[in-house]
C-alpha atoms as a PDB file:
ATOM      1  CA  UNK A   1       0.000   0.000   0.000  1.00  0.00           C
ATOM      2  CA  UNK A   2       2.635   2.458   0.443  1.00  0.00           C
ATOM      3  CA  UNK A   3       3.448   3.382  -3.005  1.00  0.00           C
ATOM      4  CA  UNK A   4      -0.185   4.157  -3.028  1.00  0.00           C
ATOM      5  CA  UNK A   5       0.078   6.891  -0.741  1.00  0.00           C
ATOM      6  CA  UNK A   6       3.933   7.851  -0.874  1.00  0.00           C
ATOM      7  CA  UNK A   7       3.189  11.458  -1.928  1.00  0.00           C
ATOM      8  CA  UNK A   8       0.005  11.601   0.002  1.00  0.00           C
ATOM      9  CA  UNK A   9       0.473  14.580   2.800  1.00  0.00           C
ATOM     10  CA  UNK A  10      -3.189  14.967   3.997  1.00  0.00           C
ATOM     11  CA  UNK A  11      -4.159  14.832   7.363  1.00  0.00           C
ATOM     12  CA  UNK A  12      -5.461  11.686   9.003  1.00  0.00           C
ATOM     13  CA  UNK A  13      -8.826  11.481  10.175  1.00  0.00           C
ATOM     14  CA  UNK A  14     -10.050   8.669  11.622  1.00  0.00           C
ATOM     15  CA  UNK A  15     -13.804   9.979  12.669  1.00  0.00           C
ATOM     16  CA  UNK A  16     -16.047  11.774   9.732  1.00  0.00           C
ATOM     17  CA  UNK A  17     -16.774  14.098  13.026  1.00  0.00           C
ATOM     18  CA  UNK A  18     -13.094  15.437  13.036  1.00  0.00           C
ATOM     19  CA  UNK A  19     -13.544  16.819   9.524  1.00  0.00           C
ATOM     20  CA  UNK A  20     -15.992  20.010  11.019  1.00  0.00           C
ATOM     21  CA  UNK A  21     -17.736  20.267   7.766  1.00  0.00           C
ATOM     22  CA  UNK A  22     -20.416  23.009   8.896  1.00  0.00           C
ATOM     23  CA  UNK A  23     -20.994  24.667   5.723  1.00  0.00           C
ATOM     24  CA  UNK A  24     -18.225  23.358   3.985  1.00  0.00           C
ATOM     25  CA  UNK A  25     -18.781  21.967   0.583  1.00  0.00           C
ATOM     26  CA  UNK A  26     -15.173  20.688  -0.369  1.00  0.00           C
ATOM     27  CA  UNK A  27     -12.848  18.099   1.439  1.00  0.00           C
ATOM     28  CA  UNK A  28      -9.219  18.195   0.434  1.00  0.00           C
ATOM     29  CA  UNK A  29      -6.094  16.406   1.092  1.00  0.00           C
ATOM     30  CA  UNK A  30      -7.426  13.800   3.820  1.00  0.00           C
ATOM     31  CA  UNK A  31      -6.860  10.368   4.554  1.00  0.00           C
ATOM     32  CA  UNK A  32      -9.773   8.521   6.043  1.00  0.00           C
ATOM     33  CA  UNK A  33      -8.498   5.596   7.643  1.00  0.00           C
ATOM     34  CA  UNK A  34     -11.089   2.780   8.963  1.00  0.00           C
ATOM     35  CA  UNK A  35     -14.353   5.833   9.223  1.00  0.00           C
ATOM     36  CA  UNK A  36     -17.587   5.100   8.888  1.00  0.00           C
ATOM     37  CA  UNK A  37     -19.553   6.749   6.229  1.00  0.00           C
ATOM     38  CA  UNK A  38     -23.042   4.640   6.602  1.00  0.00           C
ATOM     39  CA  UNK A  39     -26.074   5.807   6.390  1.00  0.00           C
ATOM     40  CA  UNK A  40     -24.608   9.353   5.624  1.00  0.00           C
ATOM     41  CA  UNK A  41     -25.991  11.937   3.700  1.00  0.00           C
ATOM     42  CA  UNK A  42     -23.009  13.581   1.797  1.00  0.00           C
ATOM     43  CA  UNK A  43     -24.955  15.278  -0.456  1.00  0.00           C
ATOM     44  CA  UNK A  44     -23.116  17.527  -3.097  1.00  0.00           C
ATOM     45  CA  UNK A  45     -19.866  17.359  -1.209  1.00  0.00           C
ATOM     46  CA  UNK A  46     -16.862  17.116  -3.071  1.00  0.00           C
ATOM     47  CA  UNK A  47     -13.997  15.251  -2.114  1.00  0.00           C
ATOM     48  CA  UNK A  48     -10.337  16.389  -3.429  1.00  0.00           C
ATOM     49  CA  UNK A  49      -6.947  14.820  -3.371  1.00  0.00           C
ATOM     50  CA  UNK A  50      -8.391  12.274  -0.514  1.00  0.00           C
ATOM     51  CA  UNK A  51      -7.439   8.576   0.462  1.00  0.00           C
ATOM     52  CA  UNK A  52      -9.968   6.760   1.599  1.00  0.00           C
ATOM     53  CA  UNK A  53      -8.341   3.076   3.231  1.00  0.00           C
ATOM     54  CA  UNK A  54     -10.645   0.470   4.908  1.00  0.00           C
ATOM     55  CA  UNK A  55     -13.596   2.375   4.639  1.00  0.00           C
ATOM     56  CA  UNK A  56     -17.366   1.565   4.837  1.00  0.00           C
ATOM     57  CA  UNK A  57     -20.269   3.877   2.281  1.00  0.00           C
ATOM     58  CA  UNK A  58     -23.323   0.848   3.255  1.00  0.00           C
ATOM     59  CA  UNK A  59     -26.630   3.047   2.050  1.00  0.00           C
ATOM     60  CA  UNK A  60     -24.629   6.850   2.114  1.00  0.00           C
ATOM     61  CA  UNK A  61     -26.034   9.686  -0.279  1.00  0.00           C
ATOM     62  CA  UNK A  62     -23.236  10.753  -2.112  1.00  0.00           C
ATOM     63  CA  UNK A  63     -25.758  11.859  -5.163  1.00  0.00           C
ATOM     64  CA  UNK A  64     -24.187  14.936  -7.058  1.00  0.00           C
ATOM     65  CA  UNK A  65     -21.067  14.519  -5.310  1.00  0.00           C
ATOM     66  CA  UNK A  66     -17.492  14.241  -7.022  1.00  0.00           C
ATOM     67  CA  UNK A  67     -14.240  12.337  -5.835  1.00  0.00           C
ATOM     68  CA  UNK A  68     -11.511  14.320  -7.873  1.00  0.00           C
ATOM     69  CA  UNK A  69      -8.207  12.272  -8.032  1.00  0.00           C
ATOM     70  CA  UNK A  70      -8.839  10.052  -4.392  1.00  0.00           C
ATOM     71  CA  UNK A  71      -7.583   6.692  -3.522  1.00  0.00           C
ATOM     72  CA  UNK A  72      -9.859   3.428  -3.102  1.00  0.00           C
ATOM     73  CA  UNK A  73      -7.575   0.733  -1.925  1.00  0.00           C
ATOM     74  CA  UNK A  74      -7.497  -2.412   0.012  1.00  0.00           C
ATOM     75  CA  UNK A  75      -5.322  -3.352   2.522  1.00  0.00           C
ATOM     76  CA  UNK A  76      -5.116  -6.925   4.352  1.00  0.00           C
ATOM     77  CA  UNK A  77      -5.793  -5.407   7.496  1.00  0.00           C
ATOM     78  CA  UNK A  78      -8.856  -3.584   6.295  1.00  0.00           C
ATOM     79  CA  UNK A  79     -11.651  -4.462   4.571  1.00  0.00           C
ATOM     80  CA  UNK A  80     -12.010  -3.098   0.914  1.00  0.00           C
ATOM     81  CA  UNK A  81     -14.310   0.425   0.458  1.00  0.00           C
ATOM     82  CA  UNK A  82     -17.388  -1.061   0.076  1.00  0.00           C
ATOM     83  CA  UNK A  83     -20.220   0.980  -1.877  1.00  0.00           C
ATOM     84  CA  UNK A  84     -23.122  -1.492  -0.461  1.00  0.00           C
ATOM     85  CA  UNK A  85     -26.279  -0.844  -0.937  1.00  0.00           C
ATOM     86  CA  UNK A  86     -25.321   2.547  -1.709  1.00  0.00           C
ATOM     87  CA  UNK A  87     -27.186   6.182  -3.474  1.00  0.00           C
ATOM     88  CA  UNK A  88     -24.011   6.935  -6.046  1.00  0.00           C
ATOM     89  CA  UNK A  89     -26.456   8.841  -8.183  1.00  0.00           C
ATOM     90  CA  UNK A  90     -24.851  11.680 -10.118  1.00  0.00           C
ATOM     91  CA  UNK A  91     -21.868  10.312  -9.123  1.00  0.00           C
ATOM     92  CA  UNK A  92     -18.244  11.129 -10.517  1.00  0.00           C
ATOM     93  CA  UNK A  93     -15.270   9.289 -10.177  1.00  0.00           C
ATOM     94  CA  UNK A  94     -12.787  10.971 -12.189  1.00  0.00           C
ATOM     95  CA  UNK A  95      -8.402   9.788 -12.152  1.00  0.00           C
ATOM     96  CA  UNK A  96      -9.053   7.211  -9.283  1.00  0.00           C
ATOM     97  CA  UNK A  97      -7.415   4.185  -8.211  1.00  0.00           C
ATOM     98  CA  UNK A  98     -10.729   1.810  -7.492  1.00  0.00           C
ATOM     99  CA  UNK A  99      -8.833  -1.399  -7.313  1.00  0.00           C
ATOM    100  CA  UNK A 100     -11.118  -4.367  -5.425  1.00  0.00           C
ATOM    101  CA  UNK A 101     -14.158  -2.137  -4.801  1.00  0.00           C
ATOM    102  CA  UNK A 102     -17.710  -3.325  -3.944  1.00  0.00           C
ATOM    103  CA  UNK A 103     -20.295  -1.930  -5.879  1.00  0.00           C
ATOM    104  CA  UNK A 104     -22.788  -4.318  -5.065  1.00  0.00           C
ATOM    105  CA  UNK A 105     -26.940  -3.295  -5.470  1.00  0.00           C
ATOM    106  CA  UNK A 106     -25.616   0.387  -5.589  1.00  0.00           C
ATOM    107  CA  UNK A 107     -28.295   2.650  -7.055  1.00  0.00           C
ATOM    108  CA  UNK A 108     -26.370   4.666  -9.917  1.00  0.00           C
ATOM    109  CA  UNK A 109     -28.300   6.570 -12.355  1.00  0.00           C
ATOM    110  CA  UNK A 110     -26.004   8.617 -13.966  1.00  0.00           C
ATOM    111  CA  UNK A 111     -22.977   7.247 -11.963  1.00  0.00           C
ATOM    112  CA  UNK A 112     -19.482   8.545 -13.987  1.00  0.00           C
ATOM    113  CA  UNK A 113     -16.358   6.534 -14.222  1.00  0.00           C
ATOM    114  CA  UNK A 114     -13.164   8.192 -15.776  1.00  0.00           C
ATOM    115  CA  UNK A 115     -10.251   7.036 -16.217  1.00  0.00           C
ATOM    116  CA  UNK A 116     -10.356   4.850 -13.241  1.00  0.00           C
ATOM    117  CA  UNK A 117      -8.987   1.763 -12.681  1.00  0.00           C
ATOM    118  CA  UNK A 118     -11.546  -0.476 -11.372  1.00  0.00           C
ATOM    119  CA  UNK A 119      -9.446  -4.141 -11.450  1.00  0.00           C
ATOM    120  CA  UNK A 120     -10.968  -6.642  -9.781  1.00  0.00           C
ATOM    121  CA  UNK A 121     -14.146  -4.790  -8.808  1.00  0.00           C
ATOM    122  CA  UNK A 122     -17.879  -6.622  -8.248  1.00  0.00           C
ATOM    123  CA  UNK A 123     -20.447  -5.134  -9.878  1.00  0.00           C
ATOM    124  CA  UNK A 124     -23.538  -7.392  -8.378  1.00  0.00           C
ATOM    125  CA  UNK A 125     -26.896  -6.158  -9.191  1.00  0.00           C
ATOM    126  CA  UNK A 126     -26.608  -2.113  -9.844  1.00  0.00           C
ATOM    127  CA  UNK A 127     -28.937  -0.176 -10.571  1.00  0.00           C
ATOM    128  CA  UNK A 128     -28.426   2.449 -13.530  1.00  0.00           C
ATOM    129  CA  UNK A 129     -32.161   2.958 -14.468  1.00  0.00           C
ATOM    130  CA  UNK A 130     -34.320   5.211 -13.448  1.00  0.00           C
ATOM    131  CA  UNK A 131     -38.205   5.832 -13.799  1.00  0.00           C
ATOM    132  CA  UNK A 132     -39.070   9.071 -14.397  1.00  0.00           C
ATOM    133  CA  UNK A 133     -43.244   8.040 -15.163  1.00  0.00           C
ATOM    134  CA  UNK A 134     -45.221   5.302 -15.987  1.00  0.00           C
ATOM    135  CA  UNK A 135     -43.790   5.579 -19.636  1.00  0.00           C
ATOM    136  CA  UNK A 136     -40.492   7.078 -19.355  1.00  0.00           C
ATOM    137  CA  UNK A 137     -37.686   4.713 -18.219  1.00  0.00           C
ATOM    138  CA  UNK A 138     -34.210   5.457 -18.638  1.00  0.00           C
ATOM    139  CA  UNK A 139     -30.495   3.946 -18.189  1.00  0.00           C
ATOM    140  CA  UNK A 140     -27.936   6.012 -17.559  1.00  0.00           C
ATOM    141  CA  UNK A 141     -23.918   5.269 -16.691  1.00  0.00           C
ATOM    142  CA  UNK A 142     -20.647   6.684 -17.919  1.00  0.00           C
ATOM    143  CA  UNK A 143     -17.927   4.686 -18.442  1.00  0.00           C
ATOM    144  CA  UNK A 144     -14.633   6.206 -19.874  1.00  0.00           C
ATOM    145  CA  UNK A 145     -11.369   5.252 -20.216  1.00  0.00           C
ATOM    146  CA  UNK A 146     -10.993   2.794 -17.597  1.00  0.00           C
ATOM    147  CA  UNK A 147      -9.124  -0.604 -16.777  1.00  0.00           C
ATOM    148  CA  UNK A 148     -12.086  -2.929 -15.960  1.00  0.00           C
ATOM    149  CA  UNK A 149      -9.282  -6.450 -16.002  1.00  0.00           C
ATOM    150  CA  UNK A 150     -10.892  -9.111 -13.974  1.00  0.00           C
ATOM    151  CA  UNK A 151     -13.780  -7.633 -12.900  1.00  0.00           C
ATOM    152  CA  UNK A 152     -17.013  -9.245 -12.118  1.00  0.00           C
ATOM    153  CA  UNK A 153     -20.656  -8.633 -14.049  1.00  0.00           C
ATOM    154  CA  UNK A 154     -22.995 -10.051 -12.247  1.00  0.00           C
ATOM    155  CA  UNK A 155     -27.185  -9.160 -12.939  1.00  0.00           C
ATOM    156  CA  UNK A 156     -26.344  -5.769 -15.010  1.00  0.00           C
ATOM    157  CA  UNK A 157     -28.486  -4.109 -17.347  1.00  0.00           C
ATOM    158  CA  UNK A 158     -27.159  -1.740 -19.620  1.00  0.00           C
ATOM    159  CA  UNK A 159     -28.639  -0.970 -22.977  1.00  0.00           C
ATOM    160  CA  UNK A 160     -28.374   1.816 -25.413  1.00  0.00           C
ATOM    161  CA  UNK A 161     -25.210   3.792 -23.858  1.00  0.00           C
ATOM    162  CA  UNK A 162     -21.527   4.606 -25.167  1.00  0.00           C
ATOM    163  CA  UNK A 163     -18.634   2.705 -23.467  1.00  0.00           C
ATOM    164  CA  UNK A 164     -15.347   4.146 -24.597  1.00  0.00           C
ATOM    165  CA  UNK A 165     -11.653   2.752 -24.546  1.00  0.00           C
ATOM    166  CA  UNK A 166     -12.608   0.280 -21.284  1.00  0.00           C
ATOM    167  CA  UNK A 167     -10.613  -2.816 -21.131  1.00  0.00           C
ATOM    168  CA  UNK A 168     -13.047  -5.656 -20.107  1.00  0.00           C
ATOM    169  CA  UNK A 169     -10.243  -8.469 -20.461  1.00  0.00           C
ATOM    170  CA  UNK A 170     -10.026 -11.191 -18.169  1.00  0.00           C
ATOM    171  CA  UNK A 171     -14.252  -9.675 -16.573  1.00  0.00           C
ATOM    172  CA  UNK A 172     -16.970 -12.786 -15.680  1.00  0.00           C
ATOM    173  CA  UNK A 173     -20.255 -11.309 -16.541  1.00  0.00           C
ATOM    174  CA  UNK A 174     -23.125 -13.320 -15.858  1.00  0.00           C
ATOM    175  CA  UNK A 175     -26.488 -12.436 -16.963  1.00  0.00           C
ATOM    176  CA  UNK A 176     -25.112  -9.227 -18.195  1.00  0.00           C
ATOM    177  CA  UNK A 177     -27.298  -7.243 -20.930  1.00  0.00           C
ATOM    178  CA  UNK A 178     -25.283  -4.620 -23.194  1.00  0.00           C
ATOM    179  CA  UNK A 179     -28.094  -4.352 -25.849  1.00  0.00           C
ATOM    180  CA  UNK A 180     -27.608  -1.592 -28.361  1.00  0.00           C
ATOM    181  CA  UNK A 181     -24.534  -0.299 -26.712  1.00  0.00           C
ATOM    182  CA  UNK A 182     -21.682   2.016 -29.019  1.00  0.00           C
ATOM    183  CA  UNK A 183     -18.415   0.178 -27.885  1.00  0.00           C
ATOM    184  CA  UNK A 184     -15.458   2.730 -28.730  1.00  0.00           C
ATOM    185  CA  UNK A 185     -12.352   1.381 -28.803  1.00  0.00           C
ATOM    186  CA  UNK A 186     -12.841  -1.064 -26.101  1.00  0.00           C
ATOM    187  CA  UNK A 187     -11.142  -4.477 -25.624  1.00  0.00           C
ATOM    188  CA  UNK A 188     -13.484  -7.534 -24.832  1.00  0.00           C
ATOM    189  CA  UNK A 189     -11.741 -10.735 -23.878  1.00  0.00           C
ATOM    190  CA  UNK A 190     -14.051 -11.864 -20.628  1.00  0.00           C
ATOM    191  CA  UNK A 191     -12.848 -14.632 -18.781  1.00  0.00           C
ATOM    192  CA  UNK A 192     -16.150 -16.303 -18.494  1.00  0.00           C
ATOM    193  CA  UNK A 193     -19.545 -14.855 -19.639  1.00  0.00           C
ATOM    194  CA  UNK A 194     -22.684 -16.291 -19.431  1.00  0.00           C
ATOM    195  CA  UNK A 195     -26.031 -15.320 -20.884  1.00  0.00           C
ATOM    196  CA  UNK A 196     -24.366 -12.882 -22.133  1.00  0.00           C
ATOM    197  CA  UNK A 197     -26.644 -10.372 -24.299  1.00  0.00           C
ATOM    198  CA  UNK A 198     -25.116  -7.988 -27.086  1.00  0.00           C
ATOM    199  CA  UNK A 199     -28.372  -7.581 -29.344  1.00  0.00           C
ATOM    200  CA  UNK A 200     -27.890  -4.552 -31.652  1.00  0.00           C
ATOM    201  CA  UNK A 201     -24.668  -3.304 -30.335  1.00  0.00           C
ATOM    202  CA  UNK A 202     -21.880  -1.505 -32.106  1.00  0.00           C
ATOM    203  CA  UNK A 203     -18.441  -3.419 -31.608  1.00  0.00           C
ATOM    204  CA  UNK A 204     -17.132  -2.546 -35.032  1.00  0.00           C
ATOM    205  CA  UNK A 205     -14.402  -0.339 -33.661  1.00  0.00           C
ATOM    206  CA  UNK A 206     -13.260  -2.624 -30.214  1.00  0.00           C
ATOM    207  CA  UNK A 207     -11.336  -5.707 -30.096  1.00  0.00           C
ATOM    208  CA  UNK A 208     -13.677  -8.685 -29.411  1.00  0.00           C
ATOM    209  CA  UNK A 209     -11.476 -12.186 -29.922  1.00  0.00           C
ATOM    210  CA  UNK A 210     -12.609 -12.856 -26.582  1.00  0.00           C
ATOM    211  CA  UNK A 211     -16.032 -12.938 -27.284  1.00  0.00           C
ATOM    212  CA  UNK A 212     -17.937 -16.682 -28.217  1.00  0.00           C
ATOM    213  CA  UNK A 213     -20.359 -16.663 -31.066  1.00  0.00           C
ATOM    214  CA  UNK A 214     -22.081 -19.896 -29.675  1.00  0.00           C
ATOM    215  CA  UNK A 215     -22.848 -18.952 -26.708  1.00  0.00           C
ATOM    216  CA  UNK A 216     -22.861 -15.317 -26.342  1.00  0.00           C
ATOM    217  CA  UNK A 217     -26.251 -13.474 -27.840  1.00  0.00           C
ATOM    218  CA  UNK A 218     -25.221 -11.225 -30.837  1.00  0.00           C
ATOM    219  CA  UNK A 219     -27.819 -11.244 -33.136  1.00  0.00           C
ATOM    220  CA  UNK A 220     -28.062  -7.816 -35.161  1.00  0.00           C
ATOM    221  CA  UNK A 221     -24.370  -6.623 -33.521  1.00  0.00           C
ATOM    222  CA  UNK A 222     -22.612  -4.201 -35.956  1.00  0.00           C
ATOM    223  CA  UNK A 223     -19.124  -5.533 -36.767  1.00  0.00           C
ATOM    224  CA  UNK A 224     -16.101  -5.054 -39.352  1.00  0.00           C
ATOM    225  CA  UNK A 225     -15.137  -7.449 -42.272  1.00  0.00           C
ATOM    226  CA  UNK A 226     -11.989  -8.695 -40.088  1.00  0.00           C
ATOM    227  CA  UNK A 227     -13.902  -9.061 -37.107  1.00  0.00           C
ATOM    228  CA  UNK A 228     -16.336 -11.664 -39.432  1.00  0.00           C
ATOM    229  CA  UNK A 229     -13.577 -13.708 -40.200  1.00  0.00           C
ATOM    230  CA  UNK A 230     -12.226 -14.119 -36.712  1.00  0.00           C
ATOM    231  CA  UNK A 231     -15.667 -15.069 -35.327  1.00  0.00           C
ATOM    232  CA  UNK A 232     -16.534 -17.601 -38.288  1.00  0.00           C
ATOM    233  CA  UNK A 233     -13.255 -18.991 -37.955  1.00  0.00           C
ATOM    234  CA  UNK A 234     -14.081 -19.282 -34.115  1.00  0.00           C
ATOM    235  CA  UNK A 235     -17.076 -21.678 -35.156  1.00  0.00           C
ATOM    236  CA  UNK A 236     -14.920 -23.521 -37.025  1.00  0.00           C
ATOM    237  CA  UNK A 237     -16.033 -23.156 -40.609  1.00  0.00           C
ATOM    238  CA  UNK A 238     -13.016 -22.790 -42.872  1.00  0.00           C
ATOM    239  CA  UNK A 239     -13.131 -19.292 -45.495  1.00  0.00           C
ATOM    240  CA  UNK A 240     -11.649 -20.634 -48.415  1.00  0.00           C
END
């Protein structure tokens, strides 16, 4: 963990009651070691320059808040930051280290991920949908630049977004649905999938030899000539 926060001179805090907030809308340059953020409302707070190391965010409100260039790390002695349960809506996570986070049943309409790395990360049953009527449903999540390598998909439903320059090599995603997505430059070489759903998405651009034609759902996916070949050749019929 050290190289993680070599160059890291904020103060420690070790009780969200030490920070003395009051009216004060930005945190910057603190390391949160073992606090408790459940249950909080954080509303609209944003977070600077901040490690945050065997921390807990079970069911906290961070919606419209921002976490500019902050640590997420694990340590053996502490638990990884767990986003359980959790209101990320209107979210951004922008230049962070995310390694080993739980993002399991977080609500995140609208969530943003940039340039993060999120290795190793569970993604179990989030939420990026939101009902705005009885006829208006909508999905919303930003995902950008980031390093997604062995991370788990488990009960995700994402349809008709853009997902650009993510590597998903080495992710499981079971009963995953990325119907109608725009994949930008994105490599996809999962590990495992299964019932796996691509209907109508655009891969033409993104690097998809890990994909399986048998078993994966891609009927109506947009893809180049080259990318043909490879996954006719994966089914074993011979292009003479």
């Amino acid at each position: 963990m050290t190289h993680y926060l070599e160059s890291f001179d904020g103060i420690e805090i070790h009780s969200f009651r030490d920070v003395g907030l009051g009216g004060k809308q930005v945190i910057e340059k603190m390391y949160f070691s073992s606090v408790s953020f459940d249950w909080g409302d954080f509303e609209s707070i944003e977070f600077r320059n901040c490690a945050f190391i065997g921390c807990t965010f079970r069911e906290s409100n961070f919606q419209g808040s921002v976490f500019t260039s902050c640590i997420f790390y694990e340590r053996n002695e502490y638990r990884n930051c767990e986003f359980v349960e959790t209101n990320l809506e209107g979210v951004s996570f922008v230049d962070s280290d995310m390694t080993a986070v739980n993002f399991r049943q977080i609500e995140g309409f609208g969530i943003e991920f940039k340039n993060c790395s999120l290795q190793n990360s569970n993604f179990y049953r989030p939420d990026f949908s939101k009902s705005f009527s009885r006829s208006i449903f909508k999905t919303s999540l930003v995902m950008q630049g980031c390093d997604c390598k062995g991370a788990e998909f488990e009960e995700v439903h994402i349809d008709n977004i853009k997902l650009i320059k993510n590597d998903f090599t080495a992710c499981s995603f079971k009963n995953v649905s990325l119907e109608g997505c725009d994949f930008v430059e994105c490599q996809f070489k999962p590990s495992a999938s299964t019932n796996l759903s691509l209907h109508r998405s655009d891969l033409r651009s993104s690097d998809i030899s890990g994909l399986n034609p048998s078993t994966d759902r891609m009927q109506g996916v947009l893809i180049n000539e080259s990318q043909a070949l490879s996954l006719v050749e994966y089914l074993g019929v011979i292009v003479a």
